[in-house]
Protein backbone atom coordinates (compact mmCIF):
# COMPACT_ATOMS: atom_id res chain seq x y z
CA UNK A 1 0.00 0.00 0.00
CA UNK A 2 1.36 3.56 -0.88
CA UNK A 3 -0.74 7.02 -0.35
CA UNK A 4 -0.35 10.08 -2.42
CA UNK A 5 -1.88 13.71 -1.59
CA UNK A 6 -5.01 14.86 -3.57
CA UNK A 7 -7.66 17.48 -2.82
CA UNK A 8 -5.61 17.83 0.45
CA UNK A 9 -6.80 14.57 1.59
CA UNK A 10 -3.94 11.49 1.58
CA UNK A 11 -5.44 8.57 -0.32
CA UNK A 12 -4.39 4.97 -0.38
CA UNK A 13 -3.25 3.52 -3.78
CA UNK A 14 -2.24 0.18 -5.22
CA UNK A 15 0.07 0.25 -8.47
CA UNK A 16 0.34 -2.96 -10.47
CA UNK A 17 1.88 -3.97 -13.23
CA UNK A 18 3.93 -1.75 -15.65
CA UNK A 19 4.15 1.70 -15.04
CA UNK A 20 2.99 4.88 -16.79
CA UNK A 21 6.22 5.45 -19.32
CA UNK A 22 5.62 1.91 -20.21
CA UNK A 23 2.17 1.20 -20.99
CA UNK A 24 -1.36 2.74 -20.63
CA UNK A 25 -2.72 2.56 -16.82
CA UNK A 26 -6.51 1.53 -16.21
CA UNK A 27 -7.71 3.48 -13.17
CA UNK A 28 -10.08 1.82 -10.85
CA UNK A 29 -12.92 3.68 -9.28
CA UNK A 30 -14.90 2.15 -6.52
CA UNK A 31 -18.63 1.90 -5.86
CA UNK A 32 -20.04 3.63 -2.73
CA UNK A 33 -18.91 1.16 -0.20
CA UNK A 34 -16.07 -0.16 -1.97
CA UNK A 35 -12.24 0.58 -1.40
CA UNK A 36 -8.95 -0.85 -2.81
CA UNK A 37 -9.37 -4.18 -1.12
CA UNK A 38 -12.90 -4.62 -2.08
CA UNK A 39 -11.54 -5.12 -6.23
CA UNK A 40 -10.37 -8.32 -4.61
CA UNK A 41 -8.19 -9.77 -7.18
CA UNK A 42 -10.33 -8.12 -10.21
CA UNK A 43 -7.41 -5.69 -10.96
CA UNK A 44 -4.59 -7.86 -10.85
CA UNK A 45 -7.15 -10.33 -13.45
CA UNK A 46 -7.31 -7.31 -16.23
CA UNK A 47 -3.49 -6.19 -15.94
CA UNK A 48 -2.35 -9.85 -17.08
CA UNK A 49 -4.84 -9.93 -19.42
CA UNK A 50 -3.99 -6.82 -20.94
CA UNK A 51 -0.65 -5.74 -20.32
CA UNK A 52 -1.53 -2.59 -18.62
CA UNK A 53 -0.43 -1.38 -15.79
CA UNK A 54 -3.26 -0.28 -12.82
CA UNK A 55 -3.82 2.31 -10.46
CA UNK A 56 -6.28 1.51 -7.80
CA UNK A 57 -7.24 4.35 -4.68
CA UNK A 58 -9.83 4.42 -2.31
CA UNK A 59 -11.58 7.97 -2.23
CA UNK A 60 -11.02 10.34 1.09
CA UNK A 61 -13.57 8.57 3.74
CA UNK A 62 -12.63 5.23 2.43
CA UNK A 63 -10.41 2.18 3.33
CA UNK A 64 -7.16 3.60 4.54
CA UNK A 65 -7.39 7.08 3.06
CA UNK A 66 -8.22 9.91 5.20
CA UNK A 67 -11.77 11.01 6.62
CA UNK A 68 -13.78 13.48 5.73
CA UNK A 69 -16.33 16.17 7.09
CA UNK A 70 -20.05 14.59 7.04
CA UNK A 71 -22.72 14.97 5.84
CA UNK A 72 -21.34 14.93 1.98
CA UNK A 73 -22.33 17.36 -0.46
CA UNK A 74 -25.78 15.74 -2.72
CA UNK A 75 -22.70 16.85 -5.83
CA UNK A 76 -20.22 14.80 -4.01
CA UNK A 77 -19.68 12.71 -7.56
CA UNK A 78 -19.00 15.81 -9.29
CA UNK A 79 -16.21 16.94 -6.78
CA UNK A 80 -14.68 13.33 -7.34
CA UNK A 81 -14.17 13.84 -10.59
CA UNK A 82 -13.10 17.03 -10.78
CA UNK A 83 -10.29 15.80 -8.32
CA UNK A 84 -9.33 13.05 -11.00
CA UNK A 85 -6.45 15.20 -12.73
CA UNK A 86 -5.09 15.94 -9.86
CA UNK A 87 -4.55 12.35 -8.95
CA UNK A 88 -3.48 11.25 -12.32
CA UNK A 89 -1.00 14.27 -12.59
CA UNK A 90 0.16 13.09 -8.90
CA UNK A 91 1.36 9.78 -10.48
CA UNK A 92 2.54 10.78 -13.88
CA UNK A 93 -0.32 8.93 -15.82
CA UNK A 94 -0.31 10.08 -18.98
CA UNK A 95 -2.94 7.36 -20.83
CA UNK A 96 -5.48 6.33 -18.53
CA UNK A 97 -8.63 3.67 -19.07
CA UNK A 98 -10.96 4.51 -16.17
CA UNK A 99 -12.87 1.07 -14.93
CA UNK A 100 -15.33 2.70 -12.59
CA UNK A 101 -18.12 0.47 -10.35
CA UNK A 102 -21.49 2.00 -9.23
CA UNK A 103 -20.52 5.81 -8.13
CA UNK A 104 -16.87 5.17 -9.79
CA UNK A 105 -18.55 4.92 -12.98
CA UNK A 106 -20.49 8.34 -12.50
CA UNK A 107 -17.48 9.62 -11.46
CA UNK A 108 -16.06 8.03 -14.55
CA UNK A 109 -18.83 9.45 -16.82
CA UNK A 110 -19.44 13.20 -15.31
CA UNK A 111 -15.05 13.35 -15.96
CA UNK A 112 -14.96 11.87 -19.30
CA UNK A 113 -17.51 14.71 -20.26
CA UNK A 114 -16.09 17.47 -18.50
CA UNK A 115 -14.31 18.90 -21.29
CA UNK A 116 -10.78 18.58 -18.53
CA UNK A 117 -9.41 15.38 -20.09
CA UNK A 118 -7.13 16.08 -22.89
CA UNK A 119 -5.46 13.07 -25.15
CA UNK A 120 -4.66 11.13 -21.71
CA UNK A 121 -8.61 9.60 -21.70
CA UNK A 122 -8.26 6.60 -24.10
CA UNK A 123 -11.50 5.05 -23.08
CA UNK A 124 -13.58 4.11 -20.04
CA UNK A 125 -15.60 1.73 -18.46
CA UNK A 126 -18.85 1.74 -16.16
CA UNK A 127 -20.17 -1.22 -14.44
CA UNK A 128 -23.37 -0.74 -12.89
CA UNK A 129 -23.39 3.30 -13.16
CA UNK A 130 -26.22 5.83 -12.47
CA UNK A 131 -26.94 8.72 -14.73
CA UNK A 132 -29.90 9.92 -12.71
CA UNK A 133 -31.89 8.60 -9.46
CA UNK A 134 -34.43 6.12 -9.75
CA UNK A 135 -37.03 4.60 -6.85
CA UNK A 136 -35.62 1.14 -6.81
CA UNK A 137 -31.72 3.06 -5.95
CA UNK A 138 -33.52 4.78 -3.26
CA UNK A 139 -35.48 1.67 -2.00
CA UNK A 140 -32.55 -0.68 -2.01
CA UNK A 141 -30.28 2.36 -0.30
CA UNK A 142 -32.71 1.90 2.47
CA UNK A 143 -32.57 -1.62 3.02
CA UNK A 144 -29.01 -1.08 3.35
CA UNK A 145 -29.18 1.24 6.49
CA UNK A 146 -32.10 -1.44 8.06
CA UNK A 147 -28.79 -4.10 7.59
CA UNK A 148 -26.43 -1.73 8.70
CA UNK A 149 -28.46 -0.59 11.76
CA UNK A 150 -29.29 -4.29 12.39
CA UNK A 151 -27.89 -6.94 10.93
CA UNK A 152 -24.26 -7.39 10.24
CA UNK A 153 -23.10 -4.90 7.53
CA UNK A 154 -21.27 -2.97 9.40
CA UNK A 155 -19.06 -5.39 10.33
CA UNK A 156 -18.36 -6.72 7.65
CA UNK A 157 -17.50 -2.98 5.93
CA UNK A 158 -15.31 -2.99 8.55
CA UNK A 159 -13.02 -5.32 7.50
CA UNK A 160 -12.18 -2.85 4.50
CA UNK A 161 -12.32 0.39 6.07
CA UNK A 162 -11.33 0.38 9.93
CA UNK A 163 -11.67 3.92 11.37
CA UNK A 164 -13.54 4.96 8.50
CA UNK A 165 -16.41 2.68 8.63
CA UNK A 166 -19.18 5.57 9.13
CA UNK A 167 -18.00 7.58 7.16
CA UNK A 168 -17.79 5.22 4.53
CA UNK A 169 -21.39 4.09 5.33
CA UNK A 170 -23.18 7.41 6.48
CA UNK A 171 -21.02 9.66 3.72
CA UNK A 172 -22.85 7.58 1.13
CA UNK A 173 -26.08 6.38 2.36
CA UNK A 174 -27.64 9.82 3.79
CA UNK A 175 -26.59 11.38 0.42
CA UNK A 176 -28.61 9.04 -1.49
CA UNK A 177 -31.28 9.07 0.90
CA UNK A 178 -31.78 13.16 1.05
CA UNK A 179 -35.06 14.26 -0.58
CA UNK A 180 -32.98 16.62 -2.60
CA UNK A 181 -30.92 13.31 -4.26
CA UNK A 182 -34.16 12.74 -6.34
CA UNK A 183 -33.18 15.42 -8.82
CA UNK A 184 -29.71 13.94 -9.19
CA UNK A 185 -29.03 13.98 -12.82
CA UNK A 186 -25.65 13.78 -15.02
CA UNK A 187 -26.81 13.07 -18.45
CA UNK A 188 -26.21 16.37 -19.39
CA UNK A 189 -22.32 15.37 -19.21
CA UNK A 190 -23.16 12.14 -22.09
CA UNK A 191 -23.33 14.19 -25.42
CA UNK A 192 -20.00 15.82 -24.23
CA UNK A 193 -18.16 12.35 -23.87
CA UNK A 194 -16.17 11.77 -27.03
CA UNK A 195 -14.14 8.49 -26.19
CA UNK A 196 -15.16 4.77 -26.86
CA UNK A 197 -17.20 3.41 -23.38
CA UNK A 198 -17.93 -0.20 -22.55
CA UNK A 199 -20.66 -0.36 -20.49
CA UNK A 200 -22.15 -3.15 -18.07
CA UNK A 201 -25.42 -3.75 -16.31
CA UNK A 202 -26.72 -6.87 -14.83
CA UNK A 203 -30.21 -7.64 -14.92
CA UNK A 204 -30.32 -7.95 -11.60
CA UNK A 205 -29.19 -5.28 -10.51
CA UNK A 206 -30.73 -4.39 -7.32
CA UNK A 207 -29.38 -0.42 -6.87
CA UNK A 208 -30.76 0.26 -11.17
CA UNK A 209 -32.57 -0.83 -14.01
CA UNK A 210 -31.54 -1.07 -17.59
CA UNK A 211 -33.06 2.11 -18.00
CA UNK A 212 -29.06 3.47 -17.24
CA UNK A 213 -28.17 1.26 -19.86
CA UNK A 214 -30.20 2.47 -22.35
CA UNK A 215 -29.38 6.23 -21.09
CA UNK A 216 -25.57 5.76 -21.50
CA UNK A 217 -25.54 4.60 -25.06
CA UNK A 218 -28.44 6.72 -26.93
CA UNK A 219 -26.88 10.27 -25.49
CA UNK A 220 -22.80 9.20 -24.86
CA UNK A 221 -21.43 11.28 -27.68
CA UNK A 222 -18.85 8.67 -28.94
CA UNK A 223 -19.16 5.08 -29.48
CA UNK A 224 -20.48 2.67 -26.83
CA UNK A 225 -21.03 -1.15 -26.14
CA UNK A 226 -23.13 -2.08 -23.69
CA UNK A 227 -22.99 -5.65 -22.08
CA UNK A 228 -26.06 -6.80 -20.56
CA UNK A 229 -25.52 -10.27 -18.04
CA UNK A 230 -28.55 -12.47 -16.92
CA UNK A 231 -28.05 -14.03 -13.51
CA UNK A 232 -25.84 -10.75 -12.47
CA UNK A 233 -26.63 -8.30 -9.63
CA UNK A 234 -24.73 -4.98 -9.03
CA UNK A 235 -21.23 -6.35 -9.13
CA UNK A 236 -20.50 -7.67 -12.34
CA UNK A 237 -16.68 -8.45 -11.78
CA UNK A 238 -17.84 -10.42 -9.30
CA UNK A 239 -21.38 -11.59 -10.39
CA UNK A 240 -19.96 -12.70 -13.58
CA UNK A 241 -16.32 -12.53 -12.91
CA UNK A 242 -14.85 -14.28 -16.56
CA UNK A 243 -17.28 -12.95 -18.96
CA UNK A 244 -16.66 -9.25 -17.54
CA UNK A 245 -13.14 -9.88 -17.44
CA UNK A 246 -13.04 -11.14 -21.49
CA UNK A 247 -15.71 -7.94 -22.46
CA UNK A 248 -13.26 -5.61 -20.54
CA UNK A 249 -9.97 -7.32 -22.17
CA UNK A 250 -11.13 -7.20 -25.11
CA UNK A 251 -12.38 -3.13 -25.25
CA UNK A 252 -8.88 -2.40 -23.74
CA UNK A 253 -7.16 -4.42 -26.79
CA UNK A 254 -8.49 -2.11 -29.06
CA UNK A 255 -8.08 1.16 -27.57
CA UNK A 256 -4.78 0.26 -27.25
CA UNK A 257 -4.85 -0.58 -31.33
CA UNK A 258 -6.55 3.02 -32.10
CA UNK A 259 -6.04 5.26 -29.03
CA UNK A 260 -2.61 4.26 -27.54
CA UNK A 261 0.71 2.36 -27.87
CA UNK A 262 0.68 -1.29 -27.14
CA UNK A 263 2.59 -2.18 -23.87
């Protein structure tokens, strides 16, 4: 584990595989419990099978990284992404795939169409991303706090983020849950994005519908696949581990024939 200093905050970061001068890095952003260890393996799956290298961080109030203030601002996504040059400057990447989950892949979205990301955006990837706030998000969201407040969630988040449990938990759950979330909306940010996307959705995905989907690809203003996976819930990696990991190979392979340098 190594930290760097974004946003004023210092964040926790994984690096594997080759580094920036040597081949394009995919950049892993986590859903909105997640953290570097909750990738499990994932990362360290799509560097062999691609050759690049990967940076993977948990956000300030996650895993190791430091806290932040609560409650978190309803544009909280927005200030994540606008914090994303920072942390790519920080390391020197100069070619970047982003491979966002859940929130990372808002994140992911909202910065590939903010107009801030140059020739170093090859391409990105969204598994299980929102582009605006739907009834089942906000009904599932809910369930979570009844398991957190009692059954055993918290526990088990705390395995991945220690100290920073609540505001790992709260930080994400009371923004979603705020009246004012309901107007949460980035598709204004689609018709701006000009780099190939891949994006994934199962059908059982418990947090959206394939109305996302469908949102992504008719207003994204460049090219995008969509992969849609029966028997999959809101973690595809995991839900469908091998298929995810061929769809993503495979979209990296030829970015890095028309965007990018081999490794």
């Amino acid at each position: 584990m190594a930290f760097l200093l974004a946003g004023g905050k210092r964040l926790e970061y994984r690096w594997l595989g080759p580094r920036p001068s040597a081949a394009p890095t995919l950049v892993f952003l986590h859903e909105g419990l997640g953290c570097v260890s909750m990738w499990r393996d994932f990362p360290e799956r799509l560097v062999a099978a691609t050759g690049c290298g990967a940076m993977v961080y948990s956000r300030a109030g996650y895993g190791a990284s430091d806290a932040v203030e609560l409650p978190r601002p309803l544009a909280y996504m927005h200030d994540e992404a606008a914090l994303l040059p920072e942390i790519l400057g920080r390391l020197g990447i100069e070619r970047a795939i982003l491979v966002g989950h859940s929130d990372g892949g808002s994140i992911a979205l909202i910065h590939a169409g903010s107009g801030k990301t140059g020739p170093s955006l090859l391409g990105a990837i969204t598994e299980a991303a929102h582009v605006f706030c739907e009834d089942i998000s906000v009904r599932a969201i809910a369930a979570a706090r009844e398991a957190w407040e009692q059954g055993d969630l918290r526990a088990r988040l705390g395995r991945h983020h220690g100290a920073n449990v609540d505001c790992a938990f709260l930080g994400w759950n009371r923004a979603w849950l705020d009246p004012g979330f309901c107007a949460w909306n980035i598709e204004a940010y689609l018709p701006a994005i000009a780099v190939p996307l891949l994006a994934i959705q199962g059908e059982d995905d418990e947090y959206g519908t394939m109305a996302q989907l469908d949102a992504i690809a008719a207003k994204s203003g460049g090219p995008v696949e969509t992969l849609r996976l029966a028997a999959c819930g809101h973690s595809p990696h995991r839900d469908q581990a091998e298929a995810v990991l061929a769809r993503m190979a495979a979209f990296v392979a030829a970015r890095l024939g028309h965007g990018g340098a081999a490794p």
